[in-house]
N, C-alpha and C. Protein backbone atom coordinates (compact mmCIF):
# COMPACT_ATOMS: atom_id res chain seq x y z
N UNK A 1 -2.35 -9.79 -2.79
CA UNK A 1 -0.96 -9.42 -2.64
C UNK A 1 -0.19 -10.68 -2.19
N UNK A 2 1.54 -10.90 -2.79
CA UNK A 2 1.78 -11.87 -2.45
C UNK A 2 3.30 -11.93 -2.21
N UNK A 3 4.15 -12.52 -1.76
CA UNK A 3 5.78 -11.87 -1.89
C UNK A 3 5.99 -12.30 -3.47
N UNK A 4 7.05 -11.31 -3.34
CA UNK A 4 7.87 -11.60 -4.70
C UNK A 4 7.89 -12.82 -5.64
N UNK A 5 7.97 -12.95 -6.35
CA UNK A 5 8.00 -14.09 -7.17
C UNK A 5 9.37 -14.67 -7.34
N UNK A 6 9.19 -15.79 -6.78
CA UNK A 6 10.06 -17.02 -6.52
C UNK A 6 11.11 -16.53 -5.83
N UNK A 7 10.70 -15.35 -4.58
CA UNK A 7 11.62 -14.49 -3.73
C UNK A 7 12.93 -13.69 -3.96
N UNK A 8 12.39 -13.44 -5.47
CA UNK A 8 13.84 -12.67 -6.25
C UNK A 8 13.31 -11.38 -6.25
N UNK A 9 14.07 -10.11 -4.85
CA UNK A 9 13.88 -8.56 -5.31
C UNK A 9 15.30 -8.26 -5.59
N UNK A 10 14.81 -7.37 -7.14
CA UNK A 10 15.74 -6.91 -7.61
C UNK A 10 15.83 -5.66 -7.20
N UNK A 11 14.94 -4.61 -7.28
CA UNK A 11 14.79 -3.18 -6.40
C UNK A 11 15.78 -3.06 -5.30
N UNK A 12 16.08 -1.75 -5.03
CA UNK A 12 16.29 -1.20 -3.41
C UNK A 12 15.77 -1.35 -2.71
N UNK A 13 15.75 -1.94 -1.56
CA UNK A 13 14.69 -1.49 -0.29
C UNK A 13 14.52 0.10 0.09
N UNK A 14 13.47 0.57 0.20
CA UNK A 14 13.00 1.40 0.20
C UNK A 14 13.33 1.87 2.07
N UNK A 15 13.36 3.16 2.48
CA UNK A 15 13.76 3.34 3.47
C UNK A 15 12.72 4.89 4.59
N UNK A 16 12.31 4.38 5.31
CA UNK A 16 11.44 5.31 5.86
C UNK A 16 11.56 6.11 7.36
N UNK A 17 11.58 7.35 7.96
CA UNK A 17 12.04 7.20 9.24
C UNK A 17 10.29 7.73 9.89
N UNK A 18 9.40 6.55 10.53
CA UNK A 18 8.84 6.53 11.33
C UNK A 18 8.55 7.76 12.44
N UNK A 19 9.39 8.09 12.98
CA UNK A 19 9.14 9.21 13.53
C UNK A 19 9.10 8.69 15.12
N UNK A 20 9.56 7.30 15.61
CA UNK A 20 9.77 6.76 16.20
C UNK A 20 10.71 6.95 17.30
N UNK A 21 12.04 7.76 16.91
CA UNK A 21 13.65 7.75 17.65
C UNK A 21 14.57 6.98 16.96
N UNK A 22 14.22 6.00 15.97
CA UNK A 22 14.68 4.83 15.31
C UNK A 22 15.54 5.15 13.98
N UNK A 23 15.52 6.49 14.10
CA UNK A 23 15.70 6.49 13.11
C UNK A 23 15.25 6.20 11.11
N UNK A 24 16.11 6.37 10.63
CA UNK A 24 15.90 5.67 8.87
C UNK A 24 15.72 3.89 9.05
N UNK A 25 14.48 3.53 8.85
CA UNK A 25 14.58 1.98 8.48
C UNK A 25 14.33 1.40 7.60
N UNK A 26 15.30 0.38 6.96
CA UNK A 26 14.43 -0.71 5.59
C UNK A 26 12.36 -0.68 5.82
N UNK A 27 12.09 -1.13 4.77
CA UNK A 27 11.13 -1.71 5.05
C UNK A 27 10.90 -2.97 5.63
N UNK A 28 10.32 -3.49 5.70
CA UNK A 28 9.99 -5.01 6.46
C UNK A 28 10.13 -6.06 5.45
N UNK A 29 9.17 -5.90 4.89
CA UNK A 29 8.39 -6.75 3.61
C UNK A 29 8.08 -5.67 2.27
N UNK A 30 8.13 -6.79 1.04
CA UNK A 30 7.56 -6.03 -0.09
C UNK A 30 6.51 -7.50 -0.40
N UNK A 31 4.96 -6.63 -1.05
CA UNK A 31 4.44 -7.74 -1.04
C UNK A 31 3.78 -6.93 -2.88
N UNK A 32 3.09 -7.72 -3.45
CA UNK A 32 2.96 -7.44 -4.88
C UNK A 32 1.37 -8.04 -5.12
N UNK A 33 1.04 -7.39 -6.02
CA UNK A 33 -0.37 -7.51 -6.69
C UNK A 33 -0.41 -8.88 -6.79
N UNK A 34 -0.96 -9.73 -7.11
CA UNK A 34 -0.85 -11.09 -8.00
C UNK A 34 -2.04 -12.07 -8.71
N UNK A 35 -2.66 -10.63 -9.19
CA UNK A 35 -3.80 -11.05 -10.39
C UNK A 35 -4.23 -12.48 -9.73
N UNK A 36 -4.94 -12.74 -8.64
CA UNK A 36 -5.31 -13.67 -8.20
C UNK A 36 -4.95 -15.22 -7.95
N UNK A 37 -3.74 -15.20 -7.99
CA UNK A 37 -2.77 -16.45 -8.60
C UNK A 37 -1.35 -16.31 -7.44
N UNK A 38 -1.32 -16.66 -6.33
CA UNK A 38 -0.39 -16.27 -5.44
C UNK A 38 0.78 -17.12 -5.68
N UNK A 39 0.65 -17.82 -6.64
CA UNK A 39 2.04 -18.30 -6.81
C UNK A 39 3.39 -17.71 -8.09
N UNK A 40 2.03 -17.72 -8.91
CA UNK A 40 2.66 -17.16 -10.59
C UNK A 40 2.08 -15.95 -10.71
N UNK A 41 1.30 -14.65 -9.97
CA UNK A 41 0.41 -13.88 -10.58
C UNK A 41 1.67 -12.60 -9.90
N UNK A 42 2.80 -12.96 -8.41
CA UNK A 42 3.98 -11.28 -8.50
C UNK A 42 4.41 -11.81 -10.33
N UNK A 43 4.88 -12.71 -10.80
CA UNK A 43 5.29 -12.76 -11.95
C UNK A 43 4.87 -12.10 -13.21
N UNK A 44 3.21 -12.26 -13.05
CA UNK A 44 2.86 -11.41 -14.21
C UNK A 44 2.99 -9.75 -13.83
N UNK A 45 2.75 -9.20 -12.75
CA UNK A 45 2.95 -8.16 -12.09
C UNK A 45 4.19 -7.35 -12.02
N UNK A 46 5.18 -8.23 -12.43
CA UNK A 46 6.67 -7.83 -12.66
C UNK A 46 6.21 -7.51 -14.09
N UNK A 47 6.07 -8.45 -15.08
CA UNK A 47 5.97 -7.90 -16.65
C UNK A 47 5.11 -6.63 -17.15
N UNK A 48 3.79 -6.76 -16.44
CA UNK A 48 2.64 -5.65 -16.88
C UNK A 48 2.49 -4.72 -15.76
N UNK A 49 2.97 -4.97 -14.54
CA UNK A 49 2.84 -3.58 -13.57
C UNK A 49 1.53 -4.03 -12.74
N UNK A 50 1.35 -3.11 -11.16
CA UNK A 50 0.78 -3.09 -10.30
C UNK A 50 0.89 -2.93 -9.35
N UNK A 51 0.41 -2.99 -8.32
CA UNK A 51 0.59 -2.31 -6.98
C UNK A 51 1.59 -3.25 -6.32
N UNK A 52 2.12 -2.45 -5.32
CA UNK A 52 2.87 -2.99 -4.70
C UNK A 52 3.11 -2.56 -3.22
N UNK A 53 3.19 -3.07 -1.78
CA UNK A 53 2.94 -2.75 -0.93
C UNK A 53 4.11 -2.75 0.02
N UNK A 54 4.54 -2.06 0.74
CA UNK A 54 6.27 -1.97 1.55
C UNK A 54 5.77 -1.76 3.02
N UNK A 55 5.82 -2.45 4.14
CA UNK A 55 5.40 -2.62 5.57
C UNK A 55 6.57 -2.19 6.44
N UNK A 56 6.66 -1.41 7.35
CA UNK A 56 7.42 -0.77 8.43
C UNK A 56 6.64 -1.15 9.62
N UNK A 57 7.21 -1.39 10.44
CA UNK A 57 6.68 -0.94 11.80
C UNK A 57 6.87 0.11 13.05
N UNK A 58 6.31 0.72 13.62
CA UNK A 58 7.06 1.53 14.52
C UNK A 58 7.26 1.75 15.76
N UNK A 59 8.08 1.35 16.31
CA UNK A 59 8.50 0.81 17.60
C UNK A 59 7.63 1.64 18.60
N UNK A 60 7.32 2.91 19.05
CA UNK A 60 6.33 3.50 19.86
C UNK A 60 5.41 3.32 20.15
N UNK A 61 4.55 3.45 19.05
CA UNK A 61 2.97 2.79 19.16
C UNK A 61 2.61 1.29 18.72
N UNK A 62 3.45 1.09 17.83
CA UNK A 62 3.19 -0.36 17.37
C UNK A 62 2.02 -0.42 16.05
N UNK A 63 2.47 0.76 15.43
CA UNK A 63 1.51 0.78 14.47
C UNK A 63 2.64 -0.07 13.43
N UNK A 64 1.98 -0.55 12.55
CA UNK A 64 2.13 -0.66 10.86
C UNK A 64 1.89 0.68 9.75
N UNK A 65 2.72 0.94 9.52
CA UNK A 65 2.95 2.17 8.24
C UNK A 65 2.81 1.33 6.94
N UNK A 66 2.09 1.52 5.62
CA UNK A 66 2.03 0.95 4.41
C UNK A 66 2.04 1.71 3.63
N UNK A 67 3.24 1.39 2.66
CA UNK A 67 3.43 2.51 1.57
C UNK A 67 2.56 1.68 0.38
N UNK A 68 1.72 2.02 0.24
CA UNK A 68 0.92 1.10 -1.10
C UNK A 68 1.52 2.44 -2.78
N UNK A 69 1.95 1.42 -3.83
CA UNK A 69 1.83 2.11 -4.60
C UNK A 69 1.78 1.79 -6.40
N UNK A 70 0.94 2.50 -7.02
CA UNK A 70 0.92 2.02 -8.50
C UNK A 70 2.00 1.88 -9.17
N UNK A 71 2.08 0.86 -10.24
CA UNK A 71 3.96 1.32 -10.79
C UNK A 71 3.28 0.55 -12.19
N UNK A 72 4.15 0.93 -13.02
CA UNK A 72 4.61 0.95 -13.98
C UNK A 72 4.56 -0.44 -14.52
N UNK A 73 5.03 -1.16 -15.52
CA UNK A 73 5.62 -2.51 -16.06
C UNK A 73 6.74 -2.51 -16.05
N UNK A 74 7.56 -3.73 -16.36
CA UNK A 74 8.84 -3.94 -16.73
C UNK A 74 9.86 -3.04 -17.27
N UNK A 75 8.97 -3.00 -18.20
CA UNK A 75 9.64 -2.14 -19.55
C UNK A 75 9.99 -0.69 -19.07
N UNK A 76 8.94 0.31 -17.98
CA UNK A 76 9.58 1.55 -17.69
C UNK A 76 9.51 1.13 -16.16
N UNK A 77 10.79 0.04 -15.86
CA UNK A 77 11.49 0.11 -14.66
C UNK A 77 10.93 0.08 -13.29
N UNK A 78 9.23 -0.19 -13.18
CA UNK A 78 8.52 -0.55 -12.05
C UNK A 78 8.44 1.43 -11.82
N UNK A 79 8.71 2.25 -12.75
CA UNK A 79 8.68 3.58 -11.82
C UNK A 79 7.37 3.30 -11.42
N UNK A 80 6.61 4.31 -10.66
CA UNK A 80 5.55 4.90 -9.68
C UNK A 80 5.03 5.41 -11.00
N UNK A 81 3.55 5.71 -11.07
CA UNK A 81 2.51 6.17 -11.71
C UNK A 81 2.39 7.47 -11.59
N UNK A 82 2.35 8.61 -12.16
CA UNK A 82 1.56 9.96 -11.42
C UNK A 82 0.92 9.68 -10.70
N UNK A 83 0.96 10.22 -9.81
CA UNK A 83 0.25 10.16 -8.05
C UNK A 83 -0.40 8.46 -7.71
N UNK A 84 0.70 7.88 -8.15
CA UNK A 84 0.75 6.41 -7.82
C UNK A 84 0.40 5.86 -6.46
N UNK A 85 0.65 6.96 -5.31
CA UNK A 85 0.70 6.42 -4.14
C UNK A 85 -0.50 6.61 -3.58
N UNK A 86 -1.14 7.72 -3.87
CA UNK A 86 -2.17 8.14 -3.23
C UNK A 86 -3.54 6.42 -4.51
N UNK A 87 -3.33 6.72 -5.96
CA UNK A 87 -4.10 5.51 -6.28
C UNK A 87 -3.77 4.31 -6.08
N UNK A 88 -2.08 3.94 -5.54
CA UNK A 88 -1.99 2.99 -5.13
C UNK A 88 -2.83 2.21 -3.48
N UNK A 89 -3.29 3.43 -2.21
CA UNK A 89 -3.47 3.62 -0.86
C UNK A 89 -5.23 3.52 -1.32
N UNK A 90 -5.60 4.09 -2.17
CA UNK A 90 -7.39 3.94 -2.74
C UNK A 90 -7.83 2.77 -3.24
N UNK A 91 -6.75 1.99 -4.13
CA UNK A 91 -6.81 0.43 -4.68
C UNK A 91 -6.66 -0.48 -3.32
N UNK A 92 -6.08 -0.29 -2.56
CA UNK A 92 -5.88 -1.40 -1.50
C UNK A 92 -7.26 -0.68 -0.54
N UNK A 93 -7.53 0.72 -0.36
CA UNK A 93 -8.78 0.68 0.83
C UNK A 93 -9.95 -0.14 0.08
N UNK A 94 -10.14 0.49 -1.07
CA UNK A 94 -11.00 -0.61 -2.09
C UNK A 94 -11.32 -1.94 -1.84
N UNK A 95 -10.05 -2.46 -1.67
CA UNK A 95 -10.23 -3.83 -1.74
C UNK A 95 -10.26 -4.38 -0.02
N UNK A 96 -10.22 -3.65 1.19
CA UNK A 96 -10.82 -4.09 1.90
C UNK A 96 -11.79 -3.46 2.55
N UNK A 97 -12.50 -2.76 1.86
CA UNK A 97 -13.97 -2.61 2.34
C UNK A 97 -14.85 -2.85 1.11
N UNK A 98 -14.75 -3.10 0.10
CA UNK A 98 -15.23 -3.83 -0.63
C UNK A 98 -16.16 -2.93 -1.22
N UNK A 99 -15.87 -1.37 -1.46
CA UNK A 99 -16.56 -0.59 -2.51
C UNK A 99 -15.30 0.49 -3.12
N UNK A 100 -15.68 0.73 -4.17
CA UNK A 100 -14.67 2.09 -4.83
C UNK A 100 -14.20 3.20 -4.40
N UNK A 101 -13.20 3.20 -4.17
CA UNK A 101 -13.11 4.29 -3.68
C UNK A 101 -12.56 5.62 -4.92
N UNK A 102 -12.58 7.24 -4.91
CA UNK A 102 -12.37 7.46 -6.26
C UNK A 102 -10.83 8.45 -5.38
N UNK A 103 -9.57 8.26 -5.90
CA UNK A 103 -8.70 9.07 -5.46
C UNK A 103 -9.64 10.30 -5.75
N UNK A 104 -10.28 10.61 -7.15
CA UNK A 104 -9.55 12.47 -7.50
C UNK A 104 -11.01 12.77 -6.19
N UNK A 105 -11.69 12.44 -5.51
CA UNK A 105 -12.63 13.01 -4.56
C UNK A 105 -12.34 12.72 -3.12
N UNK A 106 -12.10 11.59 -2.72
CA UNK A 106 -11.45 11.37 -1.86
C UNK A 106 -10.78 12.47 -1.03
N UNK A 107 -10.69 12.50 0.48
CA UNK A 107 -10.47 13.92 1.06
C UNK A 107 -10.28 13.21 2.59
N UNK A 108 -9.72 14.22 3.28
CA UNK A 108 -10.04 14.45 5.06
C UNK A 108 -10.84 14.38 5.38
N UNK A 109 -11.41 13.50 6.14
CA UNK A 109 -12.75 13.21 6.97
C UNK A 109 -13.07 12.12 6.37
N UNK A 110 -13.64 11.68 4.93
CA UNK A 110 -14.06 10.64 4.44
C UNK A 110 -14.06 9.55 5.45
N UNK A 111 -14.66 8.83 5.89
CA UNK A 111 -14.77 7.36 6.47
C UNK A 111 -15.64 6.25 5.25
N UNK A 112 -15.11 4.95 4.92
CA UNK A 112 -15.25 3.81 4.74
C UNK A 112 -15.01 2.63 5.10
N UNK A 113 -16.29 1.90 5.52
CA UNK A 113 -16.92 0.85 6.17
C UNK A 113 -16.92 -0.23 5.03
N UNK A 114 -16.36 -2.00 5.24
CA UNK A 114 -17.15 -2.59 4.64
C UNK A 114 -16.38 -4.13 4.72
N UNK A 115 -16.82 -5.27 4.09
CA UNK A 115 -15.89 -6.46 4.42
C UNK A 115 -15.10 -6.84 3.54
N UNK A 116 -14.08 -7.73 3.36
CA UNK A 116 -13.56 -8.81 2.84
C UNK A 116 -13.36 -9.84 2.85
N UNK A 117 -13.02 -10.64 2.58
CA UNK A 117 -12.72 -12.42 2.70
C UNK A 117 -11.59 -12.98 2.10
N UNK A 118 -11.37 -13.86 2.56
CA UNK A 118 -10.10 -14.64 2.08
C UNK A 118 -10.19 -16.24 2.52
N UNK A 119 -10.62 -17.33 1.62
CA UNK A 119 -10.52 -18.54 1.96
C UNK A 119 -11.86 -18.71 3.30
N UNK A 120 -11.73 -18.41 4.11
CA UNK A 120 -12.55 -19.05 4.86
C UNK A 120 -12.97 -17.55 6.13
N UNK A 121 -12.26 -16.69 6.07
CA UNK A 121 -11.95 -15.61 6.98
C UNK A 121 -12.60 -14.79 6.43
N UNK A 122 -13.21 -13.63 7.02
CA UNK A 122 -14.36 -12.31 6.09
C UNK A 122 -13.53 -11.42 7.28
N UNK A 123 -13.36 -10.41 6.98
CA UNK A 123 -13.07 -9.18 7.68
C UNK A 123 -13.42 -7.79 7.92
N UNK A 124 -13.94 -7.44 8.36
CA UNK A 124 -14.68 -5.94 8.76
C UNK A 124 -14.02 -4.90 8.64
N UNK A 125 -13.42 -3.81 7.80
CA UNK A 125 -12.87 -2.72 7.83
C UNK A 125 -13.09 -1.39 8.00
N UNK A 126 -12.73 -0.74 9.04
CA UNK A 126 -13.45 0.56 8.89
C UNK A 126 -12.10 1.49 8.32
N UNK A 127 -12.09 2.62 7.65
CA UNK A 127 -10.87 3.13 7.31
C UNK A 127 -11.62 4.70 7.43
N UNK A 128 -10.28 5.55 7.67
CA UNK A 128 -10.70 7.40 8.17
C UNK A 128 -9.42 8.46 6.91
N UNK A 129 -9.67 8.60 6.63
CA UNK A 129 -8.85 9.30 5.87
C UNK A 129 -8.43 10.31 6.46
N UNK A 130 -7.13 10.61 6.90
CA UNK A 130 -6.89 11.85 7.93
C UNK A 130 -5.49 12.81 7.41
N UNK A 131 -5.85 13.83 7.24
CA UNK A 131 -4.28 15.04 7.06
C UNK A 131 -3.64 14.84 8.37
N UNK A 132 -2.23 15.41 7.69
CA UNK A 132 -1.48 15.35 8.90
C UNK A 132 -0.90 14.39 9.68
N UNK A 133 -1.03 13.15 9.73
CA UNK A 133 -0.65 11.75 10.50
C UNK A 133 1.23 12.33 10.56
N UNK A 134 1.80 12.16 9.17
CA UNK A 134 3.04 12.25 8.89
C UNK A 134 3.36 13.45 7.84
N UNK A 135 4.82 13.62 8.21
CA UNK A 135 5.07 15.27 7.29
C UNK A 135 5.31 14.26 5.67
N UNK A 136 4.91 15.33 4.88
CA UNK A 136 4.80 15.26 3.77
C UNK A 136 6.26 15.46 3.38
N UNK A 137 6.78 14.39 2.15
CA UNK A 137 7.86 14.53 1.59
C UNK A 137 8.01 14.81 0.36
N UNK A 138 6.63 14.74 -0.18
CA UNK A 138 6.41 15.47 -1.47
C UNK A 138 4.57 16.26 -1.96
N UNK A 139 4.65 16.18 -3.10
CA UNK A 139 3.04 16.57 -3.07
C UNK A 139 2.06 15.15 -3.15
N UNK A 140 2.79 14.21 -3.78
CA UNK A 140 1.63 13.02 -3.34
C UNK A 140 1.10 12.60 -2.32
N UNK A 141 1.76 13.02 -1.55
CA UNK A 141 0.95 12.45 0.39
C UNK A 141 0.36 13.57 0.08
N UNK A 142 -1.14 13.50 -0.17
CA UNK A 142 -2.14 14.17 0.24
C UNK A 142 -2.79 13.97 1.60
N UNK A 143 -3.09 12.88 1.79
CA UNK A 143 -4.07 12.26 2.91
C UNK A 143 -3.31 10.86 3.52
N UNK A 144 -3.61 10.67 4.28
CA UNK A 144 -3.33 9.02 4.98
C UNK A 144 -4.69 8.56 5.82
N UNK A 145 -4.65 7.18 4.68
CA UNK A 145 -5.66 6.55 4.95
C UNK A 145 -5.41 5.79 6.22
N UNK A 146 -5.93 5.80 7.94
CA UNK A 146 -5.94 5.31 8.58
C UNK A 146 -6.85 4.25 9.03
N UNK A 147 -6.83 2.47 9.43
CA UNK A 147 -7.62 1.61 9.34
C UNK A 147 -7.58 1.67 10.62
N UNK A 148 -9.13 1.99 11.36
CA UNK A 148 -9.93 2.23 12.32
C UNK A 148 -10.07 0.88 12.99
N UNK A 149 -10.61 0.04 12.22
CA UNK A 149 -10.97 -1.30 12.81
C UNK A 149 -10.66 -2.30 12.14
């Protein structure tokens, strides 16, 4: 994941209310797939589509909220995928614990363990899949994947 390419968002900022007291807030950051290439690879990601990730924070606990989600290509407007969010939230646990995860089985309770790396850094992830964290605003929040460790 990487920011925008050559820091041009054309999109809305997307807007979330935490549940904080804070009210409705922007997101933080938008960060983008980038086919392994962090300079030129949000670019190809704008043309052919991919995940894309929107960061909040919330003033109470000090958690990080991540809207991870699949989208579309260029051509149909970056929309969201059928149940984009939930395979968008399974593509990113994926990739830091470093086995598959499958949305359509995937459930409450599930726990996954495992590492990643980056350059010189390896990282340990544990992740819990839990109902209920936040109210549902549609039928795609099935679950929220919570990172344990």
């Amino acid at each position: 994941m990487a920011p925008e390419f050559l820091g041009l968002h054309k999109g809305a900022r997307q807007l979330a209310n935490l549940g904080d007291g804070q009210g409705t807030k922007e997101e933080m950051r938008v960060l983008r797939y980038d086919y392994g290439d962090p300079i030129l690879g949000t670019g190809e990601e704008t043309l052919v589509g991919g995940n894309h990730l929107r960061l909040w924070h919330q003033a109470t606990s000090g958690a990080y909220f991540l809207a991870v989600s699949a989208e579309k290509d260029l051509s149909q407007k970056h929309d969201i995928i059928p149940n984009g969010y939930n395979i968008g939230r399974d593509q990113f646990v994926s990739d830091l614990v470093g086995q598959k995860i499958d949305t359509n089985t995937v459930k409450a309770g599930d726990t996954f363990e495992g590492d990643s790396s980056f350059k010189t850094w390896t990282y340990h992830t544990k992740v819990e899949y839990v109902a209920g964290l936040l109210d549902a605003t549609s039928g795609e929040y099935l679950e929220t994947a919570r990172i344990v460790s």
